[in-house]
PDB file of N, CA and C in Angstrom:
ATOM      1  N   UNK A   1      76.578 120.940  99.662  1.00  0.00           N
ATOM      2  CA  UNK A   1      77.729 120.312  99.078  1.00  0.00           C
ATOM      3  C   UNK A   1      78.839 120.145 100.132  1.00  0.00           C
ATOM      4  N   UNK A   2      79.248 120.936 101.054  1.00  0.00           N
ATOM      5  CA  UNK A   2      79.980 121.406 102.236  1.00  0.00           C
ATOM      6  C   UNK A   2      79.697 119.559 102.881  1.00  0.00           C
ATOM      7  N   UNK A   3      78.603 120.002 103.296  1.00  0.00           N
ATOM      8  CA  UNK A   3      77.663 119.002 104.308  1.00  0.00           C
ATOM      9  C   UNK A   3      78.357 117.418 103.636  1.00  0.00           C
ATOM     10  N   UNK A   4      78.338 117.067 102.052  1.00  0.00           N
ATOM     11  CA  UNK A   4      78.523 116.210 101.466  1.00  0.00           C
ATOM     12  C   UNK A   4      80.287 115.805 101.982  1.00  0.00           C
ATOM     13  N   UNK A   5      80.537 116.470 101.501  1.00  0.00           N
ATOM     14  CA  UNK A   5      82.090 116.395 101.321  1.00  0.00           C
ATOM     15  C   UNK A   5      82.884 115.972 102.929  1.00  0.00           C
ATOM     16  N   UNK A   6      81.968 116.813 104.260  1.00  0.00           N
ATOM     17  CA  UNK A   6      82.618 116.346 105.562  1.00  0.00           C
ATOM     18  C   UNK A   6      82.230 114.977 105.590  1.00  0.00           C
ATOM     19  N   UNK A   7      80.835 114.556 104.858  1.00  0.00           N
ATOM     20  CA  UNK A   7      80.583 113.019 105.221  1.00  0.00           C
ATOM     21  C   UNK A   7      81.708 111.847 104.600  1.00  0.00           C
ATOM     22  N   UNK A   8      81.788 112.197 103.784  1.00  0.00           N
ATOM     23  CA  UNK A   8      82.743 111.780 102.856  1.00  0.00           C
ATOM     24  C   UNK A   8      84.320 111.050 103.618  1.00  0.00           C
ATOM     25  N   UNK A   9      84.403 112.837 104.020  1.00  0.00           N
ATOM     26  CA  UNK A   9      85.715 113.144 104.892  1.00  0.00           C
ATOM     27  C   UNK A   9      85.787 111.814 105.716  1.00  0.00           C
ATOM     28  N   UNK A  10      84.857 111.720 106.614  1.00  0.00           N
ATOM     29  CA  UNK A  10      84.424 111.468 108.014  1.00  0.00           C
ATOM     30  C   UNK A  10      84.794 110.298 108.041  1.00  0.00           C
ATOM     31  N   UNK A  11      84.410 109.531 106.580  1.00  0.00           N
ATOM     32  CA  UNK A  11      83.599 108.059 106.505  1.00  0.00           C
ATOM     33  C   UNK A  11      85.484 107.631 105.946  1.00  0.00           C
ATOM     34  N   UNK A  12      85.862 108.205 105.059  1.00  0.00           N
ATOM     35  CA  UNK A  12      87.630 108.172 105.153  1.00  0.00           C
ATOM     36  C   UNK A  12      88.275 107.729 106.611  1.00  0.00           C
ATOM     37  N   UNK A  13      88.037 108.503 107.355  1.00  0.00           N
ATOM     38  CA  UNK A  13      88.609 108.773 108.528  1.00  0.00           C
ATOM     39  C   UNK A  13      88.436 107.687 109.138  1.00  0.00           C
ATOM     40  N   UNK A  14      87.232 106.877 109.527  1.00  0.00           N
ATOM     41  CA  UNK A  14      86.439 105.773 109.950  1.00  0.00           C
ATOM     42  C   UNK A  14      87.382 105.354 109.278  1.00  0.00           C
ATOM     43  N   UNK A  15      87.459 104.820 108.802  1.00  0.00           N
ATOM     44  CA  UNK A  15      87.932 103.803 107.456  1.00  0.00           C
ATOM     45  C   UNK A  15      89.443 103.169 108.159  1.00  0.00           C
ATOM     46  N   UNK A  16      89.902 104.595 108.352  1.00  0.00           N
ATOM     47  CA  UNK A  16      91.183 104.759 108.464  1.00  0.00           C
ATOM     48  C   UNK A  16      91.380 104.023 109.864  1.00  0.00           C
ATOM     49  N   UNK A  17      90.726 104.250 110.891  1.00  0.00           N
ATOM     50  CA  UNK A  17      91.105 103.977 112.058  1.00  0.00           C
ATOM     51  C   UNK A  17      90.476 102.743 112.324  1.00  0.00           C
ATOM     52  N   UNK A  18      89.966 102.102 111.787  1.00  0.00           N
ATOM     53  CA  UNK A  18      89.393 100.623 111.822  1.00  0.00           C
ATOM     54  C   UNK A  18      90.911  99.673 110.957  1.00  0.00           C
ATOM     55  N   UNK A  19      91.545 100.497 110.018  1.00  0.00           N
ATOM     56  CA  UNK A  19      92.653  99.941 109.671  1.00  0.00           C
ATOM     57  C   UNK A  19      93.407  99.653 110.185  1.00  0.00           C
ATOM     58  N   UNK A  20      94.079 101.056 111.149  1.00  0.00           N
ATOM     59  CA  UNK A  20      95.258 100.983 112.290  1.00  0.00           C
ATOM     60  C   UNK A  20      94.545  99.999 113.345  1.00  0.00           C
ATOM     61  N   UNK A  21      93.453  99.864 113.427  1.00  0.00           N
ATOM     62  CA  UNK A  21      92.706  99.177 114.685  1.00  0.00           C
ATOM     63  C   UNK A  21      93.361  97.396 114.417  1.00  0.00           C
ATOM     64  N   UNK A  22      92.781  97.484 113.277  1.00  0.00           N
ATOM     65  CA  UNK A  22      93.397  95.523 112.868  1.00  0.00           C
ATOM     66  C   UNK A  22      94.598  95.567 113.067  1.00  0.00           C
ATOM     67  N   UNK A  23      95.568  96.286 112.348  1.00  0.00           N
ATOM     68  CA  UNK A  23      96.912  96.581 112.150  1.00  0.00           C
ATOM     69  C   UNK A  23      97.611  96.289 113.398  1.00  0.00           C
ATOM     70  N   UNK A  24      97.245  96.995 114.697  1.00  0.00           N
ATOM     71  CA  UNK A  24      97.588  97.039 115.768  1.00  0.00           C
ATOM     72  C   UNK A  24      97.338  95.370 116.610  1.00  0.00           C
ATOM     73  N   UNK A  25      95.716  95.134 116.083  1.00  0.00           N
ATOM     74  CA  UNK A  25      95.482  93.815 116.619  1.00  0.00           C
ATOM     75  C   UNK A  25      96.390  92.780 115.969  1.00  0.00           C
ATOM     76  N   UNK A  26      96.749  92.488 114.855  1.00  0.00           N
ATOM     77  CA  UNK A  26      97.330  91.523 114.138  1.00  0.00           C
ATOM     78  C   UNK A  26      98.809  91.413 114.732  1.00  0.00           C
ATOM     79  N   UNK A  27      99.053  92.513 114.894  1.00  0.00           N
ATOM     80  CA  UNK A  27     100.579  92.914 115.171  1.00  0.00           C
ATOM     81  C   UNK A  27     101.075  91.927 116.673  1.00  0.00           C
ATOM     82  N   UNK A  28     100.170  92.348 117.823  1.00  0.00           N
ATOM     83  CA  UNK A  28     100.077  92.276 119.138  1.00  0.00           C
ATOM     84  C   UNK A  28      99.860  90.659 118.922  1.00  0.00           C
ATOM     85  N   UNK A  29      98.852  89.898 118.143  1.00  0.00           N
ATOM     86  CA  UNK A  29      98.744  88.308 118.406  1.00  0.00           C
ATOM     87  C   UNK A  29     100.038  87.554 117.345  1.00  0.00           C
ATOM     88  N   UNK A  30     100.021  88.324 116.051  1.00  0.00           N
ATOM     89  CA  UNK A  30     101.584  87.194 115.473  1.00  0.00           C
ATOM     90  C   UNK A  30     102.406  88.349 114.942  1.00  0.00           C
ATOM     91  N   UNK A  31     103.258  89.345 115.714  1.00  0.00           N
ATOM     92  CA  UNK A  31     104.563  89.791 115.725  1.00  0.00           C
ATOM     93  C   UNK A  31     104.541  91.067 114.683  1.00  0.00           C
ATOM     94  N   UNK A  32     105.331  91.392 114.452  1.00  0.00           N
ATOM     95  CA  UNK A  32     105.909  92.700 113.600  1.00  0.00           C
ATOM     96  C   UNK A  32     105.521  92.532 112.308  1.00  0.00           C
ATOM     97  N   UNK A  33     105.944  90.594 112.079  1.00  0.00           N
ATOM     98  CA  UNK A  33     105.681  90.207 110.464  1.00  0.00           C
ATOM     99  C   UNK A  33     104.673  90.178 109.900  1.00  0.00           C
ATOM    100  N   UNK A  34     103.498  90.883 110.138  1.00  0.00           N
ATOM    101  CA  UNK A  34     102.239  90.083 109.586  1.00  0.00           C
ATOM    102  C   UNK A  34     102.654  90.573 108.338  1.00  0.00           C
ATOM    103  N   UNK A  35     101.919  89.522 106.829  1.00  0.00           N
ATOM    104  CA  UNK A  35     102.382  89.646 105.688  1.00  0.00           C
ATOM    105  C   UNK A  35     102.257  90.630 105.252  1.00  0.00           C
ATOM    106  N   UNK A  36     100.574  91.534 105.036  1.00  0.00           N
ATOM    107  CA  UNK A  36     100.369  92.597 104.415  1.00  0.00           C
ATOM    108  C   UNK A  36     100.414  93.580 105.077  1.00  0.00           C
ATOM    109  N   UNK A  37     100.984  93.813 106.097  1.00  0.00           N
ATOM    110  CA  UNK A  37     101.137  95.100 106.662  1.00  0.00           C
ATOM    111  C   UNK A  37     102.704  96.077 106.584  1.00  0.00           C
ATOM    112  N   UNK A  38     102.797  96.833 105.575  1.00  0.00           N
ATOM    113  CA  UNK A  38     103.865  97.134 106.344  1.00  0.00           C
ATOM    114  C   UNK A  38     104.492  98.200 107.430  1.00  0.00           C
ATOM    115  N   UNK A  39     105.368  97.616 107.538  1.00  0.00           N
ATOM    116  CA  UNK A  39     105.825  99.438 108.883  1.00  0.00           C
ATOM    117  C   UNK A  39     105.440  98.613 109.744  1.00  0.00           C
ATOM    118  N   UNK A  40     106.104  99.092 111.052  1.00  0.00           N
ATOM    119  CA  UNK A  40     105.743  98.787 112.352  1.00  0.00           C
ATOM    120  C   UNK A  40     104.908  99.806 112.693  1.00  0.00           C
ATOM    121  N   UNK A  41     103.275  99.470 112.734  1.00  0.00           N
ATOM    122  CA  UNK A  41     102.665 100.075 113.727  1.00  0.00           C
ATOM    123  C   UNK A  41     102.508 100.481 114.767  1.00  0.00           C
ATOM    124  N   UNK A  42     102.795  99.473 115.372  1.00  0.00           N
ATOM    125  CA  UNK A  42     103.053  99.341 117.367  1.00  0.00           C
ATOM    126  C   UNK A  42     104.019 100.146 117.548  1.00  0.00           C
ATOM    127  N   UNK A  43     104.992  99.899 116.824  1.00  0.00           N
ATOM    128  CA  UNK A  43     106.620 100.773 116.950  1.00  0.00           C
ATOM    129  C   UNK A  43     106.238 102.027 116.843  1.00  0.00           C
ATOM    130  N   UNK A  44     105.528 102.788 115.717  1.00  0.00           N
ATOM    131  CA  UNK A  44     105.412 103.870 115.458  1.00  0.00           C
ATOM    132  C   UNK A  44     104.348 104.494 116.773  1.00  0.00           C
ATOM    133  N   UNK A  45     103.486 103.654 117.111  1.00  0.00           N
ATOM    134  CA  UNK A  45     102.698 104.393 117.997  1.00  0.00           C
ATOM    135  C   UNK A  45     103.026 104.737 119.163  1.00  0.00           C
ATOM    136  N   UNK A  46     103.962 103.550 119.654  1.00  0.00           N
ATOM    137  CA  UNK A  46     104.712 103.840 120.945  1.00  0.00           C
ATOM    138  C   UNK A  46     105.537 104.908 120.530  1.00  0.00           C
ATOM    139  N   UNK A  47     106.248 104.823 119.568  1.00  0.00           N
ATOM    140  CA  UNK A  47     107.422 106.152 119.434  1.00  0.00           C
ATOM    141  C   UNK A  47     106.618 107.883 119.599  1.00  0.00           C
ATOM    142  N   UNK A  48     105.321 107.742 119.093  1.00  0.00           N
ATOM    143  CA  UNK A  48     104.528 109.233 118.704  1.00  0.00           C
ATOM    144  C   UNK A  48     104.361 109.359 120.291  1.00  0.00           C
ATOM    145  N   UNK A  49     103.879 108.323 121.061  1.00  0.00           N
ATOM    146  CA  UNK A  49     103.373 108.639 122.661  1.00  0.00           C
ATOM    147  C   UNK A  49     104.741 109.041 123.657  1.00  0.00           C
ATOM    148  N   UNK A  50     106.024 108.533 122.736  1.00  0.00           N
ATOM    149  CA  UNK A  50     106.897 108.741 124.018  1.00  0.00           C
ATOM    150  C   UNK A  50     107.283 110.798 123.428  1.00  0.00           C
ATOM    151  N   UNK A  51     106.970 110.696 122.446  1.00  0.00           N
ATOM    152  CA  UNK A  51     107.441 111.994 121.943  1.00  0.00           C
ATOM    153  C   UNK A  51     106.427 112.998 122.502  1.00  0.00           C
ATOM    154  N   UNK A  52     105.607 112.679 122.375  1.00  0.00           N
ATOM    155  CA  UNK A  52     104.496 113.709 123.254  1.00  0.00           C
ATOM    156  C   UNK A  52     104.741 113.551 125.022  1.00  0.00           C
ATOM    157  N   UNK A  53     105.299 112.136 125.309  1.00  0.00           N
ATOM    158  CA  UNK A  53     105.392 112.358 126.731  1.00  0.00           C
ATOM    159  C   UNK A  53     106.626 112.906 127.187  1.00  0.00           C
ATOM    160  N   UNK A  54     107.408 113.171 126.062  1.00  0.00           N
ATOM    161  CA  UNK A  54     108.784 113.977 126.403  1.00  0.00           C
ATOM    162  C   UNK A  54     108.414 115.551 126.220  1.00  0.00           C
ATOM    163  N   UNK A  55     107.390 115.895 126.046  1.00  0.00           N
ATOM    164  CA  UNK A  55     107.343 116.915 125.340  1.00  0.00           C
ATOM    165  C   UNK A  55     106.624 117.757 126.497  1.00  0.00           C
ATOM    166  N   UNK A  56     106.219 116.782 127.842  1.00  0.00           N
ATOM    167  CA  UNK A  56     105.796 117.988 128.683  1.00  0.00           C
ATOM    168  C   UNK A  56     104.543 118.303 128.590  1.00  0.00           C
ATOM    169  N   UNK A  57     104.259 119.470 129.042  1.00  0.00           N
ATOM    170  CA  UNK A  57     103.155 120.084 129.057  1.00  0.00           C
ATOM    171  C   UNK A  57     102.306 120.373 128.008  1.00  0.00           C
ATOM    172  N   UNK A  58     103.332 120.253 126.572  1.00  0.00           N
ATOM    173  CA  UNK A  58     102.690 120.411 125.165  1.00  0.00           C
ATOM    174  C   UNK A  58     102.416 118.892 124.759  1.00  0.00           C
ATOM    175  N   UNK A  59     102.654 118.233 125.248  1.00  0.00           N
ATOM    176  CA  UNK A  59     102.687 116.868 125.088  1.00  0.00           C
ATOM    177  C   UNK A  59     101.108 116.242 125.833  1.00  0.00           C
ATOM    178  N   UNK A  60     101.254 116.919 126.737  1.00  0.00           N
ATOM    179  CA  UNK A  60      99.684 116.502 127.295  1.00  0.00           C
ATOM    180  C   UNK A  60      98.696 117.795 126.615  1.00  0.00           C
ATOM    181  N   UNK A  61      98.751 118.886 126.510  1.00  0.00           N
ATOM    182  CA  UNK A  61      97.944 119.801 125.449  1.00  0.00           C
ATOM    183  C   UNK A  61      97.582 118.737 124.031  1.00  0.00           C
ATOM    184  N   UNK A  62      98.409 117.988 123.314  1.00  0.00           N
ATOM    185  CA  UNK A  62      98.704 117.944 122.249  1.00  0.00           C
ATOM    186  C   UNK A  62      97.459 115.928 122.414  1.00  0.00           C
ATOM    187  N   UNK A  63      98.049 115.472 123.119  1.00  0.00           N
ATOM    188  CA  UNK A  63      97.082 114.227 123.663  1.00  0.00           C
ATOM    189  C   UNK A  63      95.322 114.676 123.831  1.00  0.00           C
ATOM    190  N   UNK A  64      95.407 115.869 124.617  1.00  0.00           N
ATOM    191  CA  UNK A  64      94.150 116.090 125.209  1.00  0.00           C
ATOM    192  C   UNK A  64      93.352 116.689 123.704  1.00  0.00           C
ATOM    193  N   UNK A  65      93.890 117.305 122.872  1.00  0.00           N
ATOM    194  CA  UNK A  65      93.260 117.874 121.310  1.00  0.00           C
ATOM    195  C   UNK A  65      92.950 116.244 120.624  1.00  0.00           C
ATOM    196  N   UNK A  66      93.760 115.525 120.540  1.00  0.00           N
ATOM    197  CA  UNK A  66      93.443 114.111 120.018  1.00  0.00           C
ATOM    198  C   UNK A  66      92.442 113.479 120.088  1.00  0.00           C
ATOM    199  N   UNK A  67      92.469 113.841 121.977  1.00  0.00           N
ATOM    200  CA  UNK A  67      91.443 112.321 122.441  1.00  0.00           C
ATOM    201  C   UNK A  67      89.692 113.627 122.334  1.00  0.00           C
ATOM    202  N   UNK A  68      89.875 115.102 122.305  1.00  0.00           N
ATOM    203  CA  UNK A  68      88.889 115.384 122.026  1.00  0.00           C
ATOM    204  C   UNK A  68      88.372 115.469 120.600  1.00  0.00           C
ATOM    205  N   UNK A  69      89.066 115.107 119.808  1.00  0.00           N
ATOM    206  CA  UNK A  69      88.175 115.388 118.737  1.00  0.00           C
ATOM    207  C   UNK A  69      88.213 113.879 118.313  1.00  0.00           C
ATOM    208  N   UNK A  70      88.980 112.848 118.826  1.00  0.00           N
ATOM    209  CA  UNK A  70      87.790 111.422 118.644  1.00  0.00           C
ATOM    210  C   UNK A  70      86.801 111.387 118.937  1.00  0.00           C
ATOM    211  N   UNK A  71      86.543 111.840 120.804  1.00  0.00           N
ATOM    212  CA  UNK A  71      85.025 111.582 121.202  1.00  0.00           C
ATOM    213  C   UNK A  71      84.114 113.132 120.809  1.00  0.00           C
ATOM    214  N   UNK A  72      84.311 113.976 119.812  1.00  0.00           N
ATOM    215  CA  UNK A  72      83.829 115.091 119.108  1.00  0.00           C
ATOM    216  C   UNK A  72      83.317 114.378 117.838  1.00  0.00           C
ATOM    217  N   UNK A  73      84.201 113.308 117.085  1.00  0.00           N
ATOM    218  CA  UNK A  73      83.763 112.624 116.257  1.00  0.00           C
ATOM    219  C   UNK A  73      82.759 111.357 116.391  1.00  0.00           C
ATOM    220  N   UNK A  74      82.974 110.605 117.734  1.00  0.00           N
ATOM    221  CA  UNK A  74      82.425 109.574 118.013  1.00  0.00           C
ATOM    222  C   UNK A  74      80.879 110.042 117.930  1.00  0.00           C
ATOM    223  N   UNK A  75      80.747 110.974 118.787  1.00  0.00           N
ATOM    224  CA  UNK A  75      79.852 111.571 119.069  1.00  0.00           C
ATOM    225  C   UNK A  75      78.783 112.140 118.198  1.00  0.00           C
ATOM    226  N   UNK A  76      79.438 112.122 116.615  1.00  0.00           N
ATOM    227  CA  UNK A  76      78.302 112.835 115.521  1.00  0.00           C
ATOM    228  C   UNK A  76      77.627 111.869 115.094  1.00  0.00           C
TER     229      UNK A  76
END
């Protein structure tokens, strides 16, 4: 059941980052406005990267946990 529920999880997660993935693309070819999106994506992502790059040494700790458990996930 365990086993069930991470797939589940997983396939959410997927989901999720194929969203921000368009989100980001749409944004970058026609502007901030695209109709159904809202929030600035781009804005927000640049803002999370400058906050971790202000942040120093916890800032690159905090990047390096990220980018490993994408390719931890890519990887299953």
């Amino acid at each position: 059941m365990l086993n069930t529920v991470k797939q589940w999880l997983g396939q959410i997660i997927e989901v999720g980052l194929l969203l921000i993935a368009i989100g980001i693309v749409l944004q970058v070819l026609f502007g901030r406005m695209v109709g159904f999106i809202t929030g600035d994506i781009v804005g927000n992502l640049i803002a999370i990267i400058q906050q971790l790059g202000d942040g120093g040494l916890v800032g690159l700790i905090a990047i390096g946990i990220i980018l490993w458990l994408f390719q931890r996930r890519a990887a299953m």
